[in-house]
N, C-alpha and C. Protein backbone atom coordinates (compact mmCIF):
# COMPACT_ATOMS: atom_id res chain seq x y z
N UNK A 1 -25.06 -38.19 -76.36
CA UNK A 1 -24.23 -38.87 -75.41
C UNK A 1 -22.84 -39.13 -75.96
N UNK A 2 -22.52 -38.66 -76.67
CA UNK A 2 -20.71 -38.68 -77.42
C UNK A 2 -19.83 -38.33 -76.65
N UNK A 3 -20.02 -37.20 -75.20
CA UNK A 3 -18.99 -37.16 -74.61
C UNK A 3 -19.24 -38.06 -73.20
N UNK A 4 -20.51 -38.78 -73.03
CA UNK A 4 -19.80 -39.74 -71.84
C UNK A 4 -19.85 -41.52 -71.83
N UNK A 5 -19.16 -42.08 -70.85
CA UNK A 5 -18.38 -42.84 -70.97
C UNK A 5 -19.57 -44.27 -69.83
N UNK A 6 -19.72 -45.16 -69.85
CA UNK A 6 -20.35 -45.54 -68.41
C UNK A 6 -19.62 -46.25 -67.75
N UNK A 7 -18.12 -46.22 -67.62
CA UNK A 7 -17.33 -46.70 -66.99
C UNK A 7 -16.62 -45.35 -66.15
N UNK A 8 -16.63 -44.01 -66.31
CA UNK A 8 -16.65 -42.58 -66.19
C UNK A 8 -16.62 -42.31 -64.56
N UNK A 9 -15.69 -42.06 -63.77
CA UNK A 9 -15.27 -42.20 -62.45
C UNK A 9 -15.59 -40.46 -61.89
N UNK A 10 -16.07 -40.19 -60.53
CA UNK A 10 -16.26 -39.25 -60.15
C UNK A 10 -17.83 -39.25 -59.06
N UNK A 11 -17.94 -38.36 -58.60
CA UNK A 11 -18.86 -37.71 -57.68
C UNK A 11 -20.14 -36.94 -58.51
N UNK A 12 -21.86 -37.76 -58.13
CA UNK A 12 -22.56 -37.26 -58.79
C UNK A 12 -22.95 -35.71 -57.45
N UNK A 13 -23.87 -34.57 -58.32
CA UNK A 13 -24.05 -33.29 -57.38
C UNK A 13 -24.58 -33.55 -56.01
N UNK A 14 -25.66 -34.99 -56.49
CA UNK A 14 -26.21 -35.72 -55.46
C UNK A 14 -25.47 -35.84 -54.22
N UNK A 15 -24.16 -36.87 -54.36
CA UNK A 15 -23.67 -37.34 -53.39
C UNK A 15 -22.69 -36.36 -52.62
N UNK A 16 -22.13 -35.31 -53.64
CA UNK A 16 -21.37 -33.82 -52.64
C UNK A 16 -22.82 -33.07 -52.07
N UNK A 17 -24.19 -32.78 -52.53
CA UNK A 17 -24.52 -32.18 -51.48
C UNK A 17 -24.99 -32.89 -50.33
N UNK A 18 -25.02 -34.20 -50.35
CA UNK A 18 -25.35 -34.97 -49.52
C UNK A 18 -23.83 -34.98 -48.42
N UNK A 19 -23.03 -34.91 -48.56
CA UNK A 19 -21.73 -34.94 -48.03
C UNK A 19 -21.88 -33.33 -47.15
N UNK A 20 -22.25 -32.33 -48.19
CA UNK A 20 -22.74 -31.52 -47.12
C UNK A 20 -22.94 -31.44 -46.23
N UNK A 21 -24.33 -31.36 -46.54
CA UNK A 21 -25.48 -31.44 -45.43
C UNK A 21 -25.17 -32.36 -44.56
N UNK A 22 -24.25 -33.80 -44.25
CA UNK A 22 -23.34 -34.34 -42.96
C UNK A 22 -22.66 -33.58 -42.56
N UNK A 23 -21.61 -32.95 -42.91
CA UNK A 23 -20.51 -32.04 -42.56
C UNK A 23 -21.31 -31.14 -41.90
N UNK A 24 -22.03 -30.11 -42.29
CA UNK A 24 -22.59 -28.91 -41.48
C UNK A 24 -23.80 -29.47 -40.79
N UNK A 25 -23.76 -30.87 -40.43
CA UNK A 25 -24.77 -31.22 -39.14
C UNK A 25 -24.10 -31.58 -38.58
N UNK A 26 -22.76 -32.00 -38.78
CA UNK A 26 -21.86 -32.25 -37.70
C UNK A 26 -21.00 -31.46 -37.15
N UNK A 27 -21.00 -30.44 -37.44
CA UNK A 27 -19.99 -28.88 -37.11
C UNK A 27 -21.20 -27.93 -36.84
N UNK A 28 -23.04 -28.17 -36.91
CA UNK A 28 -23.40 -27.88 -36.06
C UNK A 28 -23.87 -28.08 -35.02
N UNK A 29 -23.80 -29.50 -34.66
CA UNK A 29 -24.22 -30.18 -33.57
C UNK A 29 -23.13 -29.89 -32.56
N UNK A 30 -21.74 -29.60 -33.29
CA UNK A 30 -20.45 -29.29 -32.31
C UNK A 30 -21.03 -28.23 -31.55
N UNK A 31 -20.97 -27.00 -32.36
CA UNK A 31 -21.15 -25.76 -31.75
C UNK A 31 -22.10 -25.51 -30.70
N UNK A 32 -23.29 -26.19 -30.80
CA UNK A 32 -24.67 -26.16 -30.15
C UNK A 32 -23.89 -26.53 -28.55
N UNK A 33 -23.38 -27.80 -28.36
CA UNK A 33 -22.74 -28.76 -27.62
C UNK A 33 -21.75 -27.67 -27.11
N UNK A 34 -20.71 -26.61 -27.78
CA UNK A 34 -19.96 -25.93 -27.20
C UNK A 34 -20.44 -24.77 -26.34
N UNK A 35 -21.73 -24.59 -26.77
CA UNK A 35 -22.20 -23.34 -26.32
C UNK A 35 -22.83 -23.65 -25.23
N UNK A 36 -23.04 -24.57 -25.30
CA UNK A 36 -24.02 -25.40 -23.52
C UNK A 36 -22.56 -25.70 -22.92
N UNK A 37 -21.44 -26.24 -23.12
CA UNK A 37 -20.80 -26.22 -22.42
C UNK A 37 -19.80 -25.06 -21.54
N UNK A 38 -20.01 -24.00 -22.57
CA UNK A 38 -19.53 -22.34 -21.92
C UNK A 38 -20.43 -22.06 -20.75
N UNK A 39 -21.93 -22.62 -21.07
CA UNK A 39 -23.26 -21.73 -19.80
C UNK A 39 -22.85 -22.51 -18.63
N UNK A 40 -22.38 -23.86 -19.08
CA UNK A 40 -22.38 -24.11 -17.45
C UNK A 40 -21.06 -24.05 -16.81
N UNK A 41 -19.80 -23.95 -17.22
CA UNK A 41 -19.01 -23.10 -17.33
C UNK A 41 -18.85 -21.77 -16.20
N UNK A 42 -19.83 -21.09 -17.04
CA UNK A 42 -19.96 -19.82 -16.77
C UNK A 42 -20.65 -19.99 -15.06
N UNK A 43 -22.02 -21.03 -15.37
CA UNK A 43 -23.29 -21.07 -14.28
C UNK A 43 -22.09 -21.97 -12.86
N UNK A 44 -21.06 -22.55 -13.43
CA UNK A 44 -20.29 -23.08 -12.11
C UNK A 44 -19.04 -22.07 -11.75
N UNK A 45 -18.83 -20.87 -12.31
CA UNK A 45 -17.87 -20.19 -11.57
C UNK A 45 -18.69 -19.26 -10.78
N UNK A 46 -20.04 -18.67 -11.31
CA UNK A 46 -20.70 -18.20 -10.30
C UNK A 46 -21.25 -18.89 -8.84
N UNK A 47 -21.59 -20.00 -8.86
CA UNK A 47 -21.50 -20.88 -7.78
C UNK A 47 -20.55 -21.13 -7.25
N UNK A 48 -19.71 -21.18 -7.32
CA UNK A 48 -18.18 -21.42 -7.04
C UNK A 48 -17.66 -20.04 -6.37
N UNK A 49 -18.10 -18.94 -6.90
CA UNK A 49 -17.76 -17.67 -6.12
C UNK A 49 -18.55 -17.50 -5.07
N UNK A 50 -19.51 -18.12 -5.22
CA UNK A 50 -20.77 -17.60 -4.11
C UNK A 50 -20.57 -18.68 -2.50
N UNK A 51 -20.23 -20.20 -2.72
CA UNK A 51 -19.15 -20.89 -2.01
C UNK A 51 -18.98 -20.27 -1.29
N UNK A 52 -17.70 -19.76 -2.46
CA UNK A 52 -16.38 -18.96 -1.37
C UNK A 52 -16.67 -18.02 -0.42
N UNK A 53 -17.97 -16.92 -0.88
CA UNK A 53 -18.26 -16.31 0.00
C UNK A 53 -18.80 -16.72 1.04
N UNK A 54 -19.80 -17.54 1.35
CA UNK A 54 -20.58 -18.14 2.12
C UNK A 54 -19.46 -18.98 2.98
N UNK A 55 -18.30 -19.86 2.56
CA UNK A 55 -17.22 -20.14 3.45
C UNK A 55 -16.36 -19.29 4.28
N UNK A 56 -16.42 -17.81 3.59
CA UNK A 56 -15.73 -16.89 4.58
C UNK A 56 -16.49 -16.18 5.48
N UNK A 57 -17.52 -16.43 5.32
CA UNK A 57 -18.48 -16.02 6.14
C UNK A 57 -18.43 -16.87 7.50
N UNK A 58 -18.69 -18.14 7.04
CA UNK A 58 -18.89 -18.91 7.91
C UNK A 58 -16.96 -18.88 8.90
N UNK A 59 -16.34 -18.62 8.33
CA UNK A 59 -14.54 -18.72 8.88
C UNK A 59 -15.00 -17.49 9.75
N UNK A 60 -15.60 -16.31 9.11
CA UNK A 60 -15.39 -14.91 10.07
C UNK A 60 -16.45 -15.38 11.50
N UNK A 61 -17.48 -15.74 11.21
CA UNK A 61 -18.51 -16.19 12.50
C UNK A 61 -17.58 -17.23 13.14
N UNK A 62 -17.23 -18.20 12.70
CA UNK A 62 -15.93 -19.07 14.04
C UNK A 62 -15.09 -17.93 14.64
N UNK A 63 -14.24 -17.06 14.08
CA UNK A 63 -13.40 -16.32 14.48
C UNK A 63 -14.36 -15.40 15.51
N UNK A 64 -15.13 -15.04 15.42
CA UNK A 64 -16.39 -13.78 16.25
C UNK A 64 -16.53 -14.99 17.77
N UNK A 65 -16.78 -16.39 17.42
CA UNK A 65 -17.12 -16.77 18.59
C UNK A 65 -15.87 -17.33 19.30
N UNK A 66 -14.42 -17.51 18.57
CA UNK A 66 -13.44 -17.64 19.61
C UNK A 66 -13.55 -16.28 20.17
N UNK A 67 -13.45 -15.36 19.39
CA UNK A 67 -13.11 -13.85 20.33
C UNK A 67 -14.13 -14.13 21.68
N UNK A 68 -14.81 -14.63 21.72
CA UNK A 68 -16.15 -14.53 22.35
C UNK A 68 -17.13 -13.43 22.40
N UNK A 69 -16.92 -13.00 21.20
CA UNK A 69 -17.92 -11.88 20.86
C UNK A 69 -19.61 -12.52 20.64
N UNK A 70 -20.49 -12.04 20.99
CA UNK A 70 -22.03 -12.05 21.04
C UNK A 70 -22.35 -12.09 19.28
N UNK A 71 -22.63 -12.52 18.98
CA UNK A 71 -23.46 -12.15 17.83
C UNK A 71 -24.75 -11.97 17.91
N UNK A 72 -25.71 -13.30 17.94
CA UNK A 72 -27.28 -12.79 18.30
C UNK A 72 -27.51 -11.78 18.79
N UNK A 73 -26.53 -11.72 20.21
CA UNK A 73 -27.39 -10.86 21.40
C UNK A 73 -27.12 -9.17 20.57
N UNK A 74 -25.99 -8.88 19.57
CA UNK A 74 -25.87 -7.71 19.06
C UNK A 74 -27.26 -7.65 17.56
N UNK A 75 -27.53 -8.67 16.94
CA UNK A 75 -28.14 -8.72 15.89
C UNK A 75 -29.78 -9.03 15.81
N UNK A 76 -29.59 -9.74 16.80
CA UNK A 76 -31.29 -10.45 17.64
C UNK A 76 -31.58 -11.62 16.21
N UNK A 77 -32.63 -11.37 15.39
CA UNK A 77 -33.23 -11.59 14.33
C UNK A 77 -32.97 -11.37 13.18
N UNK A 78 -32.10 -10.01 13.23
CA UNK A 78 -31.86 -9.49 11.97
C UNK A 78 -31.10 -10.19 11.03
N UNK A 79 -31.12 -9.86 9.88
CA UNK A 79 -30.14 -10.32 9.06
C UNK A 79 -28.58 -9.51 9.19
N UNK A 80 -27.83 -9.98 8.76
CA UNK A 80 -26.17 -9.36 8.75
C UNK A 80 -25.42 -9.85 8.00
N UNK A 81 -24.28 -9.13 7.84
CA UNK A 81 -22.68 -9.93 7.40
C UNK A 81 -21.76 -9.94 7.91
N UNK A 82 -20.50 -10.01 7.57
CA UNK A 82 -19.61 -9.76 8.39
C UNK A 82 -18.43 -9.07 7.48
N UNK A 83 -18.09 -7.71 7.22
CA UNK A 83 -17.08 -7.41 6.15
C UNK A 83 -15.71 -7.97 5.94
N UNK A 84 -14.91 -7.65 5.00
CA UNK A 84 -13.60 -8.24 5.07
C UNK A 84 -12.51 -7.92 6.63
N UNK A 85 -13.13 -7.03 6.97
CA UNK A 85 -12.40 -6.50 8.38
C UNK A 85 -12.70 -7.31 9.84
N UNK A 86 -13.49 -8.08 9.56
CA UNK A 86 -14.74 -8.67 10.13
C UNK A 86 -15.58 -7.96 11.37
N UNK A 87 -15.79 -6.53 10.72
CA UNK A 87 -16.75 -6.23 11.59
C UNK A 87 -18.11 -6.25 10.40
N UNK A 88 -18.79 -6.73 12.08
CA UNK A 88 -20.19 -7.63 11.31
C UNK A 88 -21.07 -6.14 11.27
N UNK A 89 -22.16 -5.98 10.33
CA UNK A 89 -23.03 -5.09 9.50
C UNK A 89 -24.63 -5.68 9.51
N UNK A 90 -25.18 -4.63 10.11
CA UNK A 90 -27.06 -5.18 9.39
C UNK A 90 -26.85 -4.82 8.39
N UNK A 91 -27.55 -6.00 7.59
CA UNK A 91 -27.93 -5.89 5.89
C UNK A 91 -28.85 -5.31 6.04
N UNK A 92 -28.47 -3.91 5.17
CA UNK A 92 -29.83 -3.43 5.02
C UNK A 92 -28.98 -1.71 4.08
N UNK A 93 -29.87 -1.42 3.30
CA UNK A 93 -29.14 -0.11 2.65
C UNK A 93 -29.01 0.78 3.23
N UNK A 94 -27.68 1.95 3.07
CA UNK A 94 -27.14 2.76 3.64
C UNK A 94 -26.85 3.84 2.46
N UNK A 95 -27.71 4.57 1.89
CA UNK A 95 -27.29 5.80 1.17
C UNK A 95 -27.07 5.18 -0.38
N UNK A 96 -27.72 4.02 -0.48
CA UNK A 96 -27.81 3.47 -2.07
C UNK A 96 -26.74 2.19 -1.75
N UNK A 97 -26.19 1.99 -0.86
CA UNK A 97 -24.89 0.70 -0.89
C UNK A 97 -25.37 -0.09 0.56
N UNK A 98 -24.86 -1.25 0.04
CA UNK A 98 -25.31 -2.02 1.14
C UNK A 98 -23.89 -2.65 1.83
N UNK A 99 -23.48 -3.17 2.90
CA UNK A 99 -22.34 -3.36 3.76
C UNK A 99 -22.09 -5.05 3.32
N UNK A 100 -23.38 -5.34 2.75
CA UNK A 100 -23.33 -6.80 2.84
C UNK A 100 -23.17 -7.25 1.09
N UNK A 101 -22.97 -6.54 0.52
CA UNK A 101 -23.35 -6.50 -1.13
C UNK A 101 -21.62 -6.60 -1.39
N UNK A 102 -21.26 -7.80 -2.26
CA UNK A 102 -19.57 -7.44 -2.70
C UNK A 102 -19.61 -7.96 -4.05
N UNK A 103 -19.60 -6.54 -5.13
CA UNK A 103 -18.82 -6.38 -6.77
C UNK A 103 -17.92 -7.26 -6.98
N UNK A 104 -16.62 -7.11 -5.83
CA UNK A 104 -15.11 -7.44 -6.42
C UNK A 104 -15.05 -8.49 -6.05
N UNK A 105 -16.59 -9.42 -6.05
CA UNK A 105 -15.75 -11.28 -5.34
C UNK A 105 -15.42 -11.80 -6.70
N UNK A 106 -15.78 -11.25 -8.09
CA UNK A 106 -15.79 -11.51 -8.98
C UNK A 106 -15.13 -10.85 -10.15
N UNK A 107 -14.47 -10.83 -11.33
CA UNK A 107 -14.52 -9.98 -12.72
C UNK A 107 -15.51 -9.97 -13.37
N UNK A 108 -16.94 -11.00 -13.31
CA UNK A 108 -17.96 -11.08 -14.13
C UNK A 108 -18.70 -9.85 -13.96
N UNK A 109 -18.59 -9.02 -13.26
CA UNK A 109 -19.70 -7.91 -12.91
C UNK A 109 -20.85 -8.44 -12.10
N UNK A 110 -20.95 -9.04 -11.51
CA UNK A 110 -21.49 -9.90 -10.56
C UNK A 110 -21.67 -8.96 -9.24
N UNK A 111 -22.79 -8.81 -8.78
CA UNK A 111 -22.84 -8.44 -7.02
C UNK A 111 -23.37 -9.76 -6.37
N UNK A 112 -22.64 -10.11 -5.66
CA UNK A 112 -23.11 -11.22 -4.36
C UNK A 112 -23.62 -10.44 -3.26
N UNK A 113 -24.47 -10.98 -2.45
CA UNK A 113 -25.28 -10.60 -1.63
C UNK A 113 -25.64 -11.52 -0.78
N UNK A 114 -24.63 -11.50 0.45
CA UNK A 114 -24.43 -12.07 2.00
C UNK A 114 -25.25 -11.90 3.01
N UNK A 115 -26.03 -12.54 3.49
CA UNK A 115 -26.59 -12.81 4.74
C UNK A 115 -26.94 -13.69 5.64
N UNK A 116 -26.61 -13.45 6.91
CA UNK A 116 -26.58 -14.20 7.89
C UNK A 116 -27.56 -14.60 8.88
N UNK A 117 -28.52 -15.34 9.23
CA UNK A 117 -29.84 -15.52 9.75
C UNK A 117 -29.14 -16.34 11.13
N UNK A 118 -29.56 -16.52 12.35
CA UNK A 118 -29.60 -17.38 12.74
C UNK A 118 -30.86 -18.45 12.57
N UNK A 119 -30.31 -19.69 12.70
CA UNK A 119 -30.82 -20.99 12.51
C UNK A 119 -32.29 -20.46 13.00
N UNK A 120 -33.20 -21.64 12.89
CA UNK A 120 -34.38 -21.96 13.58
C UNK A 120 -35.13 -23.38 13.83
N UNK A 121 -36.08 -23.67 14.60
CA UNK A 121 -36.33 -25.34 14.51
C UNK A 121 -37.50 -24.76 14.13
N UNK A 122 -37.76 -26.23 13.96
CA UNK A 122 -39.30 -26.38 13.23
C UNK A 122 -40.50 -25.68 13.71
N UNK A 123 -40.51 -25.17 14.91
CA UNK A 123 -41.30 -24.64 15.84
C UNK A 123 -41.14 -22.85 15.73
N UNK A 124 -40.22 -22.49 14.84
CA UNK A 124 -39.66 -21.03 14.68
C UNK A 124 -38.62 -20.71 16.24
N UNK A 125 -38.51 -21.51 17.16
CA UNK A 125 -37.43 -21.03 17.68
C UNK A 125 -35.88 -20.94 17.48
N UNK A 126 -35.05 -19.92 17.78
CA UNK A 126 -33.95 -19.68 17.64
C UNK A 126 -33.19 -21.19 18.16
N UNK A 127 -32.33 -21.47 17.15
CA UNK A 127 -30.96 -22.39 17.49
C UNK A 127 -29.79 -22.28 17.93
N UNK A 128 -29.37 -22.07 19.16
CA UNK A 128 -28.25 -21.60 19.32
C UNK A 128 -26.77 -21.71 18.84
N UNK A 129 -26.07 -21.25 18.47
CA UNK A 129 -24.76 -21.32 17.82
C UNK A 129 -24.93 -21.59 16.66
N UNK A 130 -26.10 -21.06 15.53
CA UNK A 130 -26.55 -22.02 14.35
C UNK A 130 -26.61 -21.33 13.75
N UNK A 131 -26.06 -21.00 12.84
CA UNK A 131 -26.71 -19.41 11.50
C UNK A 131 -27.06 -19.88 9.84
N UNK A 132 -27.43 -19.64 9.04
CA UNK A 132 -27.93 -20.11 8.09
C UNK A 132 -27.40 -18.64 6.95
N UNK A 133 -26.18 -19.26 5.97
CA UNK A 133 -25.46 -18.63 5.65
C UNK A 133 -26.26 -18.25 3.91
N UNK A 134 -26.82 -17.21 3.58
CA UNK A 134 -27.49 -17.48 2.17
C UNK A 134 -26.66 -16.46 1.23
N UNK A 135 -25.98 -16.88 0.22
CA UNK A 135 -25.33 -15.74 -1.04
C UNK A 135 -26.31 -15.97 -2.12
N UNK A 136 -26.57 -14.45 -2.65
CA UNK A 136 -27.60 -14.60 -3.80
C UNK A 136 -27.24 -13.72 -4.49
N UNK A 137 -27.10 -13.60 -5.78
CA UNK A 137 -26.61 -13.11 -7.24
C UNK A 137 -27.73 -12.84 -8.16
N UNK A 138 -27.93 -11.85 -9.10
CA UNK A 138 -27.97 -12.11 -10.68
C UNK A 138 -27.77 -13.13 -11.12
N UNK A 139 -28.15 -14.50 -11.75
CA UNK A 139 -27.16 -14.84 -12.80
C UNK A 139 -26.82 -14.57 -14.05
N UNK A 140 -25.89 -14.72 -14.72
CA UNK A 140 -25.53 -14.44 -16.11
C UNK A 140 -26.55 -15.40 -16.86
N UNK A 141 -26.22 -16.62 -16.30
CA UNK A 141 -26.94 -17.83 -17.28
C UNK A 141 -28.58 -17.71 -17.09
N UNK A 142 -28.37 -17.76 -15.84
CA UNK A 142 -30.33 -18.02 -15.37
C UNK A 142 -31.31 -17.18 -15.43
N UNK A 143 -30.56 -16.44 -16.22
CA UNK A 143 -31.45 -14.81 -16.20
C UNK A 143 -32.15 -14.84 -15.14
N UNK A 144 -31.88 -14.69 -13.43
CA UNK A 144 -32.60 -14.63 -12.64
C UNK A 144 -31.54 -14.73 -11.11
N UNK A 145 -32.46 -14.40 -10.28
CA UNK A 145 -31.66 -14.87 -9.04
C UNK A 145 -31.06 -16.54 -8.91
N UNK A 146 -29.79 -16.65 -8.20
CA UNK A 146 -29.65 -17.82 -7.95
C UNK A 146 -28.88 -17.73 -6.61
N UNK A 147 -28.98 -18.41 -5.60
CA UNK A 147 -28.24 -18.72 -4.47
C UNK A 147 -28.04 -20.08 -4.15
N UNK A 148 -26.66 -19.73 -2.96
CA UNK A 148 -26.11 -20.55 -2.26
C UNK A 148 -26.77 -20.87 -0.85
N UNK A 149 -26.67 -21.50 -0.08
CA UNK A 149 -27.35 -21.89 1.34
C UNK A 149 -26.09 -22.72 2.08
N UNK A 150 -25.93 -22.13 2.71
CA UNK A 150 -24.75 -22.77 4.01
C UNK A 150 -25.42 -23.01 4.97
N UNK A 151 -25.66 -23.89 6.02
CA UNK A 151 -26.13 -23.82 7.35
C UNK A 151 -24.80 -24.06 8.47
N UNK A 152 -24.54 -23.27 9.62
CA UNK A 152 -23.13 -23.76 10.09
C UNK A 152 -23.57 -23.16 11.51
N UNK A 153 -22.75 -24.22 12.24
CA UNK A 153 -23.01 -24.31 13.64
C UNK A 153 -21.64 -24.15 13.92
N UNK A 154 -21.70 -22.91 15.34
CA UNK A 154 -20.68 -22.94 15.84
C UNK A 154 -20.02 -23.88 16.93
């Protein structure tokens, strides 16, 4: 013991790796915390696009019934959309593409997928002026389908 002192100032290995192991639980508890905050992020711009679609949907069906154009009586039951042109489309595939399916509502690589039901009551009869607006996606986050639901009365 000739070279130490017990008055001898400094940091035992103890207390730096202990200083550690705080530091990298606290820079990984960050990251964990950042990465949940990107998914939902991510999980609210896809909702947020799907909205929008389901709101222009619902804008093109007001516009169809000032024209006083028919909808039911052209669609009956079926499902439909209405394109950016707003002529309305049965959903349903056409040669591998569908009329109601839109890539570019997004940059995520995302297909949304528009359809238009009319309403029903509890009894399964038709509601008049009532359509039930549904957008459904891939999600990125949910590894799975996820949709929107509008209900809108004209």
């Amino acid at each position: 013991m000739s070279g130490l002192k017990l008055n001898q100032l400094g940091e035992t290995i103890v207390e730096v790796l202990m200083s550690v192991v705080v530091i990298g639980s606290v820079i990984g508890g960050a990251y964990a915390i950042v990465g949940r905050s990107n998914n939902t992020i991510q999980a609210d711009k896809e909702r947020y696009q799907a909205q929008l679609l389901a709101n222009n949907q619902a804008d093109m069906l007001k516009a169809k019934a000032a024209d006083n154009k028919p909808i039911i009586a052209s669609f009956g039951v079926q499902s439909f959309c209405i394109d950016s042109n707003g002529v309305a489309a049965l959903d349903q595939s056409v040669g591998g593409s569908n009329p109601c399916d839109d890539a570019s509502a997004t940059g995520g690589g995302l297909t949304y997928h528009t359809s238009i039901l009319p309403a029903k009551n509890s009894v399964g009869s038709i509601i008049t002026d009532m359509f039930v607006i549904t957008v459904t996606w891939g999600s990125l986050i949910n590894k799975g389908q996820d949709n929107v639901r509008l209900v809108y009365g004209i």
